[in-house]
C-alpha atoms as a PDB file:
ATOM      1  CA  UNK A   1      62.480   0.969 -18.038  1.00  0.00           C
ATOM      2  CA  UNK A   2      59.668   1.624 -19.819  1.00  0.00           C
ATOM      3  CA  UNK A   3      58.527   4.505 -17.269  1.00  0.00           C
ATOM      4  CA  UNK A   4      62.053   6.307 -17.583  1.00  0.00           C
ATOM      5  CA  UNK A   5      61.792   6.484 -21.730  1.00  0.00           C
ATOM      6  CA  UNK A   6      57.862   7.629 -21.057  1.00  0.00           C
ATOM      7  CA  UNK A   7      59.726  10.294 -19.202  1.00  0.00           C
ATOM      8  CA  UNK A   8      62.254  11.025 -21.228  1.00  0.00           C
ATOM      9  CA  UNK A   9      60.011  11.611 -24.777  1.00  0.00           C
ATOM     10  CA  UNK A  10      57.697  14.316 -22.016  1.00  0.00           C
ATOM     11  CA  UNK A  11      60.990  16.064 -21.360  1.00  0.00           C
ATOM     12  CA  UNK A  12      61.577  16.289 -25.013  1.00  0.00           C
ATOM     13  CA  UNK A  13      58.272  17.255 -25.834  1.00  0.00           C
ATOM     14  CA  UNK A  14      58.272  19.954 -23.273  1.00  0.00           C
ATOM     15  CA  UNK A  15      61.710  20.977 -24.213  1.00  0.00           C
ATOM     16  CA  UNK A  16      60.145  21.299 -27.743  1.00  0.00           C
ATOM     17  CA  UNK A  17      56.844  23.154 -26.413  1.00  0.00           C
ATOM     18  CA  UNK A  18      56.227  25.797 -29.186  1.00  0.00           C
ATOM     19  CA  UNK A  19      56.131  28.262 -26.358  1.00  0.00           C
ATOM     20  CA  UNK A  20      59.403  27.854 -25.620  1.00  0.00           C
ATOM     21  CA  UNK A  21      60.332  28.403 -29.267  1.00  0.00           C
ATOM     22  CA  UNK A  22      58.250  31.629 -29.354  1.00  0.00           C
ATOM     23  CA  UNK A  23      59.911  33.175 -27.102  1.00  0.00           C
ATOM     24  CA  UNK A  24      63.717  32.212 -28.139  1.00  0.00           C
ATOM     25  CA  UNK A  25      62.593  33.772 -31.394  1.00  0.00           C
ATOM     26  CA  UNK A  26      65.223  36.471 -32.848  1.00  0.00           C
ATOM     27  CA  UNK A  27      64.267  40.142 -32.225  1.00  0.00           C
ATOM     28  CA  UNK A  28      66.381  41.162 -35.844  1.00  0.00           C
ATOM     29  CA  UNK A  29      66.923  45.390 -35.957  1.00  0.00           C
ATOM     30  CA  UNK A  30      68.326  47.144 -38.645  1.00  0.00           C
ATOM     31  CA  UNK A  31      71.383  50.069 -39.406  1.00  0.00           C
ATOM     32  CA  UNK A  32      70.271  52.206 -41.872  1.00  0.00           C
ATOM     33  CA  UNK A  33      66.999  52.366 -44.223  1.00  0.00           C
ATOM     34  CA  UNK A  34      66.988  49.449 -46.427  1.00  0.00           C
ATOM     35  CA  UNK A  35      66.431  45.864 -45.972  1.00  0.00           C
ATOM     36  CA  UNK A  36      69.039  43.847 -43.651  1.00  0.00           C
ATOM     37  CA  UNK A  37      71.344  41.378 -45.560  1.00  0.00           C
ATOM     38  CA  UNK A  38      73.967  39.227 -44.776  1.00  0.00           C
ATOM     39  CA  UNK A  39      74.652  37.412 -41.358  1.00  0.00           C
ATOM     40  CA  UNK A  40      73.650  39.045 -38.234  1.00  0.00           C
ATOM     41  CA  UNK A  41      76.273  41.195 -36.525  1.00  0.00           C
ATOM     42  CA  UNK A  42      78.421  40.076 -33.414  1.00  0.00           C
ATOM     43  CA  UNK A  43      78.408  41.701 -30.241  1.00  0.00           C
ATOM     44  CA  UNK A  44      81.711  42.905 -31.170  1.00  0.00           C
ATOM     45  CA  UNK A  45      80.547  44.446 -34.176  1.00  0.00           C
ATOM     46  CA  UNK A  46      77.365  45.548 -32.762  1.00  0.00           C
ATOM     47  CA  UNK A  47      79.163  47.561 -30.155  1.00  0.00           C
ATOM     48  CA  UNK A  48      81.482  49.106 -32.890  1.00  0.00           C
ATOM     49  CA  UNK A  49      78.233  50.025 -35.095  1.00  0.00           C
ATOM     50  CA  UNK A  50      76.921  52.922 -32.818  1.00  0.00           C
ATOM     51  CA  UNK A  51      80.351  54.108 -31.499  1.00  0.00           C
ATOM     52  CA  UNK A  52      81.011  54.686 -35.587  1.00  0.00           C
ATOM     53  CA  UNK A  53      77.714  56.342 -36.176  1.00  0.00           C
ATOM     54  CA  UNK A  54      77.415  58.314 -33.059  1.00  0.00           C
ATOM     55  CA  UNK A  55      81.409  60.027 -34.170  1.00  0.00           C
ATOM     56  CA  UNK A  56      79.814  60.410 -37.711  1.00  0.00           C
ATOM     57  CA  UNK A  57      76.759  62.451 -36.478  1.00  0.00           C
ATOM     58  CA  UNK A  58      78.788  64.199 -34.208  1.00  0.00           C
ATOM     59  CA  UNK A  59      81.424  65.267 -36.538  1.00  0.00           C
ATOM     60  CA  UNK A  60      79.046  66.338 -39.160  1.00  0.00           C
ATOM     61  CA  UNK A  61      77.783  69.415 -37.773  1.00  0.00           C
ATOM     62  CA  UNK A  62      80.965  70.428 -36.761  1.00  0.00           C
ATOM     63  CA  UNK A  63      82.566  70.198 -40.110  1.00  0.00           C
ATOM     64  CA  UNK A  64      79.750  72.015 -41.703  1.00  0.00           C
ATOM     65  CA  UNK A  65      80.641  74.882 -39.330  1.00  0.00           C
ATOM     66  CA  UNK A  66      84.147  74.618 -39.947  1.00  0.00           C
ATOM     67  CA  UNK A  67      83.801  74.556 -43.472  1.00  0.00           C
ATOM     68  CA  UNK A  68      81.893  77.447 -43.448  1.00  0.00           C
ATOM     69  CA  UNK A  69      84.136  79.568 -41.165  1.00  0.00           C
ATOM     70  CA  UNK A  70      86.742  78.922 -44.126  1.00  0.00           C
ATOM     71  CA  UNK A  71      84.402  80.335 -46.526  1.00  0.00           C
ATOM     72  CA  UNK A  72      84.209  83.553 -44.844  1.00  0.00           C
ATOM     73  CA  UNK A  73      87.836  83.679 -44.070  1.00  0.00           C
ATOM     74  CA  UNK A  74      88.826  82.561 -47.856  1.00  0.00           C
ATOM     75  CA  UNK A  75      86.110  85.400 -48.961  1.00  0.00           C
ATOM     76  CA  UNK A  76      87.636  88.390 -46.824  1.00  0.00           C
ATOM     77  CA  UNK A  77      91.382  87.020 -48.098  1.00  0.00           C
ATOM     78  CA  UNK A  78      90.477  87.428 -51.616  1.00  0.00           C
ATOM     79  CA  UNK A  79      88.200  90.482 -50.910  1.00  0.00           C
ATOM     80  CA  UNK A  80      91.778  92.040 -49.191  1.00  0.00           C
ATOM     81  CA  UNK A  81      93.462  90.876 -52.521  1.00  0.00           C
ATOM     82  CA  UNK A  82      91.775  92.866 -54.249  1.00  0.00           C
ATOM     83  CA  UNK A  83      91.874  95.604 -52.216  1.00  0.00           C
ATOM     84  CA  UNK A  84      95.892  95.572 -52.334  1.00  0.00           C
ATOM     85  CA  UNK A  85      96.226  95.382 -56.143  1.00  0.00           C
ATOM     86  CA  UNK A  86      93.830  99.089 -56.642  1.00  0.00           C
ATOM     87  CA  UNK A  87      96.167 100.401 -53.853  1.00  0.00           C
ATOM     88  CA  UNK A  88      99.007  99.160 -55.475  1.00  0.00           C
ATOM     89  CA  UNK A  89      97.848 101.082 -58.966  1.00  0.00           C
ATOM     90  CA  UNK A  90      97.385 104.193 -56.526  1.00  0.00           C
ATOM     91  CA  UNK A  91     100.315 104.112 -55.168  1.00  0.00           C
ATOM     92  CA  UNK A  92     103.141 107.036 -54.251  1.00  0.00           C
ATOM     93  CA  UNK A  93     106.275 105.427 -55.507  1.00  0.00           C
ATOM     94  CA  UNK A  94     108.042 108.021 -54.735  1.00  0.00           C
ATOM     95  CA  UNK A  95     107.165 107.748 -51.118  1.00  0.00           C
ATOM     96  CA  UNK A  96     109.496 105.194 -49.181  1.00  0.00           C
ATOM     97  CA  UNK A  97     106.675 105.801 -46.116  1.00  0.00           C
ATOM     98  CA  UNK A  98     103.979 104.389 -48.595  1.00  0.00           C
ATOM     99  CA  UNK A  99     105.844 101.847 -49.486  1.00  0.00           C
ATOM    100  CA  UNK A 100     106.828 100.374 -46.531  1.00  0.00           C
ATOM    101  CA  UNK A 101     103.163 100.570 -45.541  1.00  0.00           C
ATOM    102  CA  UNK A 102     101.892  98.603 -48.406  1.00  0.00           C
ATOM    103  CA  UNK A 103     104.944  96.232 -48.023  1.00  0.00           C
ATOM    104  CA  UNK A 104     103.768  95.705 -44.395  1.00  0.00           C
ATOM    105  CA  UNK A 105      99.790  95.420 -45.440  1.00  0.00           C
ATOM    106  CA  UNK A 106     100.994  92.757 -48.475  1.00  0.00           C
ATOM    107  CA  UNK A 107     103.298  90.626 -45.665  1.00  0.00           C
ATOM    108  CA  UNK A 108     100.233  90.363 -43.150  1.00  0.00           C
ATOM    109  CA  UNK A 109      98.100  89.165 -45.730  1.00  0.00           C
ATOM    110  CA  UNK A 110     100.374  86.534 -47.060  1.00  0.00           C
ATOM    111  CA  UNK A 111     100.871  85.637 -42.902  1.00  0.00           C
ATOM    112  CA  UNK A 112      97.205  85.161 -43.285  1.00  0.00           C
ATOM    113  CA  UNK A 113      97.400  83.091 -45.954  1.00  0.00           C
ATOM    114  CA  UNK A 114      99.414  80.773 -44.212  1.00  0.00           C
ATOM    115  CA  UNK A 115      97.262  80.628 -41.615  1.00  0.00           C
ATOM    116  CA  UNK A 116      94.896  79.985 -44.053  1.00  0.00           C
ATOM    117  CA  UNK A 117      96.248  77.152 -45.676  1.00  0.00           C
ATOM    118  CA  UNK A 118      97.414  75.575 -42.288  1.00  0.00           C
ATOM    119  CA  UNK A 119      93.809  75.725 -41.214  1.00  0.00           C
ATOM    120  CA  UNK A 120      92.346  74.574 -44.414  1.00  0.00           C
ATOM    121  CA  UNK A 121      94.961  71.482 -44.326  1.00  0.00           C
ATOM    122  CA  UNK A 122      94.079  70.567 -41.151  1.00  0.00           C
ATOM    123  CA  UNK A 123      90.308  70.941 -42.380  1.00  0.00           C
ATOM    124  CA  UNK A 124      90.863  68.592 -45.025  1.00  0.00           C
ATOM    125  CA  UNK A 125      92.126  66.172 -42.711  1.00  0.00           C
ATOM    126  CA  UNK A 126      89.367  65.862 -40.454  1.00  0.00           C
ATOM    127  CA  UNK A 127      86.689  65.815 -43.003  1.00  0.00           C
ATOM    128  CA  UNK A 128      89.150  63.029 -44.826  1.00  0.00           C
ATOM    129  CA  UNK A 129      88.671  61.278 -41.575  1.00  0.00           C
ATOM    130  CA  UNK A 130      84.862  61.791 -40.917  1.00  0.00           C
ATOM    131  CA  UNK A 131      85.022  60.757 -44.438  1.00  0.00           C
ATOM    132  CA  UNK A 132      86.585  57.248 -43.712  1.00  0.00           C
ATOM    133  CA  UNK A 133      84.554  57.237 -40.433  1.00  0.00           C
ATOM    134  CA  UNK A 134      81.465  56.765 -43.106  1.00  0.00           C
ATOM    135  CA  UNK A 135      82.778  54.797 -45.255  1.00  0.00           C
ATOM    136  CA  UNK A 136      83.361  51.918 -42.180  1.00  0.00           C
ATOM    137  CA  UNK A 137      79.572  52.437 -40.993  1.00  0.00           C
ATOM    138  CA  UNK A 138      78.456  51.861 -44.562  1.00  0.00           C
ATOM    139  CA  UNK A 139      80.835  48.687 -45.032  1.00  0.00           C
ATOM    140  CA  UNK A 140      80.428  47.542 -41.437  1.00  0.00           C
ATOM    141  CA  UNK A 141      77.073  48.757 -40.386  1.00  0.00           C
ATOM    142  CA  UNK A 142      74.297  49.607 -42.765  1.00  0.00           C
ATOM    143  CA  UNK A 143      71.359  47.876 -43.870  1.00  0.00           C
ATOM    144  CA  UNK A 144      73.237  44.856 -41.396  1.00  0.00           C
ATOM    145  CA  UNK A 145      70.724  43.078 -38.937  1.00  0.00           C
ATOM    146  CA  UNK A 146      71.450  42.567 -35.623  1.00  0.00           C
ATOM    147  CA  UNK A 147      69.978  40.607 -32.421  1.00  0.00           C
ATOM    148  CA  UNK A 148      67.773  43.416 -30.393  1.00  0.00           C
ATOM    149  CA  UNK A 149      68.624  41.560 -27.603  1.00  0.00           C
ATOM    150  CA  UNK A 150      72.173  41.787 -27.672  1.00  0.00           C
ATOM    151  CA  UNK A 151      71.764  45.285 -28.250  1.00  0.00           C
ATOM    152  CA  UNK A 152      70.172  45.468 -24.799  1.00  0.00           C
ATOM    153  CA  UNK A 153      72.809  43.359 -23.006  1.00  0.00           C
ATOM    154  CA  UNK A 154      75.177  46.012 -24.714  1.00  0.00           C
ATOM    155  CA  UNK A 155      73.488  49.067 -23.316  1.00  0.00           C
ATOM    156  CA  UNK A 156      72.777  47.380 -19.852  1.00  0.00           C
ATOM    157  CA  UNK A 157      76.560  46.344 -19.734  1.00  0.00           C
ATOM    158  CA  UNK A 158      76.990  49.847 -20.266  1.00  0.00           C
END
């Protein structure tokens, strides 16, 4: 009896070998820049983390394109504006030919300006969403620690 709890306590003690502990030891990584707070993240949440951030970085570059491309567009539709009001101060009245013609230049541009605004709302909504998109990462994700390990069994998995 006194051989099996001799046994016992060096099954213990090895169980509780400070080698062991060492090497159980979190790995903790970081989203974002600053210091990590709160509880580590779950897998679940781990897995959600670079999904979020990898849609963010993607969109980003796009929208910056897009927004420019509006730019231009919005430039050129006021740049025509103007154009159509010193035609309109030039203009023949008493040609019916002229004025159909600057009837017809006047109802493209508006067409345009539908366009525009279609575009532009549709714009709007993306960037709304990349928008939200950021806001979850920040909530969710940054400056939250996470196990490197599960991290690893997440990629592997993948």
């Amino acid at each position: 009896m006194i051989r099996a709890a001799v046994c016992l306590l060096a099954l213990g003690a090895a169980l509780a070998s400070p080698v062991q502990a060492a090497s159980d030891k979190l790995r903790i990584g970081i989203f974002g820049s600053g210091k990590g707070a709160g509880p580590l993240l779950t897998r679940a949440e781990l897995r959600e983390c670079p999904a979020i951030e990898a849609k963010v970085v993607e969109a980003t570059p796009a929208a910056a394109r897009d927004r420019e491309q509006l730019e231009k567009e919005k430039a050129e539709l006021i740049r025509q504006g103007d154009a159509l009001k010193a035609e309109l101060e030039t203009l023949d009245r008493t040609s019916a030919e002229a004025i159909e013609t600057y009837r017809a230049k006047v109802l493209a541009r508006d067409k345009a300006i539908d366009e525009f605004d279609a575009r532009s709302d549709a714009f709007n909504a993306r960037v709304g969403a990349l928008d939200a998109d950021r806001a979850a990462f920040r909530q969710r994700c940054d400056n939250r620690r996470f196990d490197q390990a599960d991290e690893a069994a997440i990629r592997k998995a993948k």
